[in-house]
Protein backbone atom coordinates (compact mmCIF):
# COMPACT_ATOMS: atom_id res chain seq x y z
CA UNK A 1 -20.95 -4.97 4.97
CA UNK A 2 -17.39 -4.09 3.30
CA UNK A 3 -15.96 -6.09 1.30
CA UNK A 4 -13.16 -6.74 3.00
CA UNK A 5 -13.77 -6.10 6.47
CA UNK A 6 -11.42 -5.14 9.05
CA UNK A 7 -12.62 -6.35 12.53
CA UNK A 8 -9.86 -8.45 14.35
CA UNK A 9 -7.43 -6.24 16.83
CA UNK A 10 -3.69 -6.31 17.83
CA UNK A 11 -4.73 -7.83 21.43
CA UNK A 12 -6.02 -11.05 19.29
CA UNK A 13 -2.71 -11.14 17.24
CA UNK A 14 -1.04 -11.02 20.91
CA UNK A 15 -3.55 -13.38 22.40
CA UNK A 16 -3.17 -16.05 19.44
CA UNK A 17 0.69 -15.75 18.82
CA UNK A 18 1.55 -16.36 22.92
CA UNK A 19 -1.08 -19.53 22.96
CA UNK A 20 0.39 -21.33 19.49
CA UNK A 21 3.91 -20.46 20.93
CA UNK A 22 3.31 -21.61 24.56
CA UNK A 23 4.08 -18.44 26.28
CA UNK A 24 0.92 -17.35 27.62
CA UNK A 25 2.04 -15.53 30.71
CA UNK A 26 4.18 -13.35 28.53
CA UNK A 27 7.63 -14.64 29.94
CA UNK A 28 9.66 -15.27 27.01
CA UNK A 29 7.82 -12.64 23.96
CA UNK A 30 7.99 -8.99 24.68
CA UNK A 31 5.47 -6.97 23.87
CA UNK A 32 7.23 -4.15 21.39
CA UNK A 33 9.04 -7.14 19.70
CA UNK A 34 5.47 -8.38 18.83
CA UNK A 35 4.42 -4.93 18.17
CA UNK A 36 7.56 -4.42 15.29
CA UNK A 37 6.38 -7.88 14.36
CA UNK A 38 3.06 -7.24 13.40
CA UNK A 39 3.72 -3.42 12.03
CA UNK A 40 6.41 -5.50 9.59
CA UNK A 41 3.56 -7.94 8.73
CA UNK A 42 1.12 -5.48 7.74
CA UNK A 43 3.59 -3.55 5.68
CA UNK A 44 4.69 -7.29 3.95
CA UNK A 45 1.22 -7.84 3.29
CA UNK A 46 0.80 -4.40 1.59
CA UNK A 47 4.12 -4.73 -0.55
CA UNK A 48 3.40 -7.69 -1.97
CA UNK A 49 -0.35 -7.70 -2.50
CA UNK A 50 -1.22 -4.23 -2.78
CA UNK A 51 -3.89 -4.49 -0.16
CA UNK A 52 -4.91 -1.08 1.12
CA UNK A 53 -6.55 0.47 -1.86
CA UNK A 54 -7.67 4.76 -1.90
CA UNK A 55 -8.56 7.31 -3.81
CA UNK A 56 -7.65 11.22 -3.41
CA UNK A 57 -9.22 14.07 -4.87
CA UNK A 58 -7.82 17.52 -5.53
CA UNK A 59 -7.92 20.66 -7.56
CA UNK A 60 -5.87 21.49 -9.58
CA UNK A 61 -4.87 25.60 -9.73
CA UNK A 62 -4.38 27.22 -12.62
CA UNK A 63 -0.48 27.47 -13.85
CA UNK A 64 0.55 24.57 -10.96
CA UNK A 65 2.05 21.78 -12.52
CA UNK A 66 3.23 20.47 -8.68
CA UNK A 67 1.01 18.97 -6.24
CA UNK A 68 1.20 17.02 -2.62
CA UNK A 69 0.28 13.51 -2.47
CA UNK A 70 -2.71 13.05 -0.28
CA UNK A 71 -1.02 10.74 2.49
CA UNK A 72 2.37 10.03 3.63
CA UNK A 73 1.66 6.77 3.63
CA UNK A 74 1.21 6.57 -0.14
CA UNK A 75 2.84 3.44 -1.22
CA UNK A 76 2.22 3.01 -4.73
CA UNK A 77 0.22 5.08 -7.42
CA UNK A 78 -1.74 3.15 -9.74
CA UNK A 79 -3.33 5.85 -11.86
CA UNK A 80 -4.32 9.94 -11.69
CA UNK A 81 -6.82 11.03 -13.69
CA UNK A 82 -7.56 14.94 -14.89
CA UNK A 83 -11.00 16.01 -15.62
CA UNK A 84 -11.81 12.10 -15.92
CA UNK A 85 -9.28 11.36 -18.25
CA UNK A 86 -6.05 8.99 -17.66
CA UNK A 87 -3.13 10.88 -17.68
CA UNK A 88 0.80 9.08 -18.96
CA UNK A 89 2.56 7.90 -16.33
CA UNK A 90 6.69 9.07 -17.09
CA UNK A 91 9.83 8.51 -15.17
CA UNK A 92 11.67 11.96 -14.61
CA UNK A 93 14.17 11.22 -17.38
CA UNK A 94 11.13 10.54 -19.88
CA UNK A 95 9.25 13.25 -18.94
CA UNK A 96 12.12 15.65 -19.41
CA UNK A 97 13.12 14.50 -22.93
CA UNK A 98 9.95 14.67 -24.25
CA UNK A 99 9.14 18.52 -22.62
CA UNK A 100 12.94 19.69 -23.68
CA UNK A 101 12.32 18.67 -27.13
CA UNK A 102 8.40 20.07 -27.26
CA UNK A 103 8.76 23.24 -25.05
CA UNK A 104 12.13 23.99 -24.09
CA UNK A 105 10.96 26.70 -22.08
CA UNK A 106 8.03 24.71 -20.62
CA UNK A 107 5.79 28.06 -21.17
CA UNK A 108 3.04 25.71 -22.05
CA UNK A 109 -0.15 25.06 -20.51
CA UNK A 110 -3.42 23.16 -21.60
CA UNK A 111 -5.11 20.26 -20.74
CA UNK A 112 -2.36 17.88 -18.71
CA UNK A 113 -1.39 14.53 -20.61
CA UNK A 114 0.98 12.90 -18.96
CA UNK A 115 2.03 13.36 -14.98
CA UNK A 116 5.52 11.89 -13.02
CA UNK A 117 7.21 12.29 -9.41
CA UNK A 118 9.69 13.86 -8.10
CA UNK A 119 10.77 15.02 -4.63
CA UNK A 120 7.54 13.59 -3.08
CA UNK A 121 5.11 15.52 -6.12
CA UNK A 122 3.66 14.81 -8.82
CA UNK A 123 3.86 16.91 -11.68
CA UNK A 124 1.26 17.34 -14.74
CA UNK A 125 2.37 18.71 -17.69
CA UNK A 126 1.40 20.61 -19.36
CA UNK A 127 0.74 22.72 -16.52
CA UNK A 128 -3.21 23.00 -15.88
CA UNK A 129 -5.01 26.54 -17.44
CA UNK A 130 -8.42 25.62 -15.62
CA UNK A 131 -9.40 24.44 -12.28
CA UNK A 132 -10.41 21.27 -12.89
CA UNK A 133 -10.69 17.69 -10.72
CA UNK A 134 -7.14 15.54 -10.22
CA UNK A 135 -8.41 12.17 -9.12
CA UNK A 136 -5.51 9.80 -7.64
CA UNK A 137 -5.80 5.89 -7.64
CA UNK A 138 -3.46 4.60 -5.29
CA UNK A 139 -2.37 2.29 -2.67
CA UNK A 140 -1.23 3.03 0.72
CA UNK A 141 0.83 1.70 3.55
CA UNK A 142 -0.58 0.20 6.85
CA UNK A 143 -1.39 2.99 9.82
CA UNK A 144 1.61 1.31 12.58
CA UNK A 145 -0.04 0.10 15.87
CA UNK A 146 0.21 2.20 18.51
CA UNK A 147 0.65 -0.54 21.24
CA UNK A 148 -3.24 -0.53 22.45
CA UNK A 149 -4.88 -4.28 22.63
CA UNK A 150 -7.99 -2.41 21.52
CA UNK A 151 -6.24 -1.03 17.78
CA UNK A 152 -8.07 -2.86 14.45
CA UNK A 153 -5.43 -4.15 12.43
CA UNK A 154 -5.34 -2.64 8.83
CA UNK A 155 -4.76 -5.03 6.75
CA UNK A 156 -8.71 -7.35 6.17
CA UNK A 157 -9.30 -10.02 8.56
CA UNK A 158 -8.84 -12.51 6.13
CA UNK A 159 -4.66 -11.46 6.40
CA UNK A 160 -5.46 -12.01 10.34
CA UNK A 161 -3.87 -15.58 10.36
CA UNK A 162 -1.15 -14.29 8.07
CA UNK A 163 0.21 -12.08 10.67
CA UNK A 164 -0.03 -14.59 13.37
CA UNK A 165 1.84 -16.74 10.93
CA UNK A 166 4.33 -13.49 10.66
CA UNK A 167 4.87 -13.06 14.18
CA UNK A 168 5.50 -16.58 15.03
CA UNK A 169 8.27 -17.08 12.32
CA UNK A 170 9.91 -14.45 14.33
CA UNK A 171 9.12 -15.27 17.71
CA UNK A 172 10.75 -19.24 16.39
CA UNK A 173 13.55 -17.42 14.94
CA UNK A 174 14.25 -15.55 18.61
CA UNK A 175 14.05 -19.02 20.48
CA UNK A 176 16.42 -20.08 17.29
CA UNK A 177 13.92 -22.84 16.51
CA UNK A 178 15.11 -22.84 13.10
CA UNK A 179 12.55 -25.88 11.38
CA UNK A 180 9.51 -23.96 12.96
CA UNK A 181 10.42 -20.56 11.99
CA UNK A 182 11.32 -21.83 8.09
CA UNK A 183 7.56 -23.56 8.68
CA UNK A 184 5.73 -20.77 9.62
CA UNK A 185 7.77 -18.42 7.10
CA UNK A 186 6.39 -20.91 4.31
CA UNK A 187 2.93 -20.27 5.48
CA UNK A 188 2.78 -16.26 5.97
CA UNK A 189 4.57 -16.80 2.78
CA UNK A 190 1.82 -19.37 0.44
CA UNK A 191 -0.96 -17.12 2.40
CA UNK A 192 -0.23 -13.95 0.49
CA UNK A 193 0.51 -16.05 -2.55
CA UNK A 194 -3.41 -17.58 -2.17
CA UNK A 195 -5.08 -14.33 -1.27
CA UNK A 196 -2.96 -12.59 -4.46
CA UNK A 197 -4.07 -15.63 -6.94
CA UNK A 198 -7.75 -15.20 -5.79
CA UNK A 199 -7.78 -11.38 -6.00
CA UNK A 200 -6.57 -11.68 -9.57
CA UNK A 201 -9.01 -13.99 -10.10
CA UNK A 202 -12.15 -11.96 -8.48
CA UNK A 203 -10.81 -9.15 -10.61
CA UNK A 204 -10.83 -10.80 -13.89
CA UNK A 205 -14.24 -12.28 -12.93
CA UNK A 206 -15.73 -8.86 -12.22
CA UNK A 207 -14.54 -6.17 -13.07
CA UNK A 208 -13.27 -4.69 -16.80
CA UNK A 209 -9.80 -5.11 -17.53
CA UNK A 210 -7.95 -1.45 -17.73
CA UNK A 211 -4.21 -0.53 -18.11
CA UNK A 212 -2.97 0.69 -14.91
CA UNK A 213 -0.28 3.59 -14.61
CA UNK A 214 2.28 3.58 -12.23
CA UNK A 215 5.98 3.31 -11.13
């Protein structure tokens, strides 16, 4: 069983939101507004608690210093490794002080040290002289529903609740029921607040601490 296992569909969220809010024959919450609703959710969830976790694999060619990232839905690195090492993590202004003052020309190439981003790459440097493996750590943002009942949610089902939460805050905001939307916002709210405190925790518990790098 995964650890954090993704079970609970879109039709649920639907199912549980028009129930708590009293509008089970679908009079006064449209569909695509729920939809929006629950694609804004996921992406909340992911923003703040760094949820969707991946890791990418590539080559890298000798004399490249640019590469793609994996997934356009890449939302935050958290670390790339060469040949199993950690590379630097630099912003672009960082990374070009330190290679105008070391190699003007940038002629060199060796084992990459440090990496950094710019127009949707990210560039090692020095540039690689072997083929060796580029292993990215990163986090990614939620795959949007579609609009079927049947679509898994992203996000684990332990967020499930949290996005009902989401969805009604809205759906109270649209019938401008302002003390139950400011309730339910506190809730989707003190949820990801509970589920970040007790990943932190599970982390420290089990894992060894190591610096992450990432913007």
């Amino acid at each position: 069983m995964p650890l954090r296992p993704t079970t609970r569909t879109y039709g649920q969220v639907k199912s549980s939101v028009r129930r708590i809010f009293g509008d089970e024959a679908a009079v006064q919450l449209d569909d695509n507004d729920i939809q929006q609703w629950v694609n804004d959710a996921q992406t909340a969830i992911v923003a703040k608690n760094h949820t969707l976790k991946a890791v990418s694999t590539t080559t890298s060619v000798e004399g490249q210093a640019s590469y793609s990232f994996p997934s356009p839905l890449i939302a935050q690195v958290t670390s790339i490794l060469y040949d199993g090492a950690l590379l630097e993590n630099l912003d672009i202004s960082s990374a070009q002080e330190r290679i105008s003052t070391s190699d003007p020309q940038q002629t060199d190439s060796g084992t990459p040290t440090v990496w950094y981003e710019w127009a949707g790459e990210f560039v090692l440097y020095p540039k690689p002289d072997a083929a060796k493996e580029i292993k990215l750590f990163y986090t990614r943002y939620p795959t949007p529903i579609s609009g079927s009942d049947d679509q898994l949610l992203d996000v684990p089902d332990k967020y499930f609740q949290a996005v009902v939460d989401y969805c009604l805050w809205k759906s109270y905001e649209l019938d401008e029921d302002w003390q139950a939307a400011q309730i339910k916002e506190g809730h989707f709210r003190s949820a990801l607040e509970e589920q970040s405190e007790e990943e932190r925790e599970a982390a420290h518990l089990t894992y060894p601490v190591i610096q992450e790098v990432g913007w």
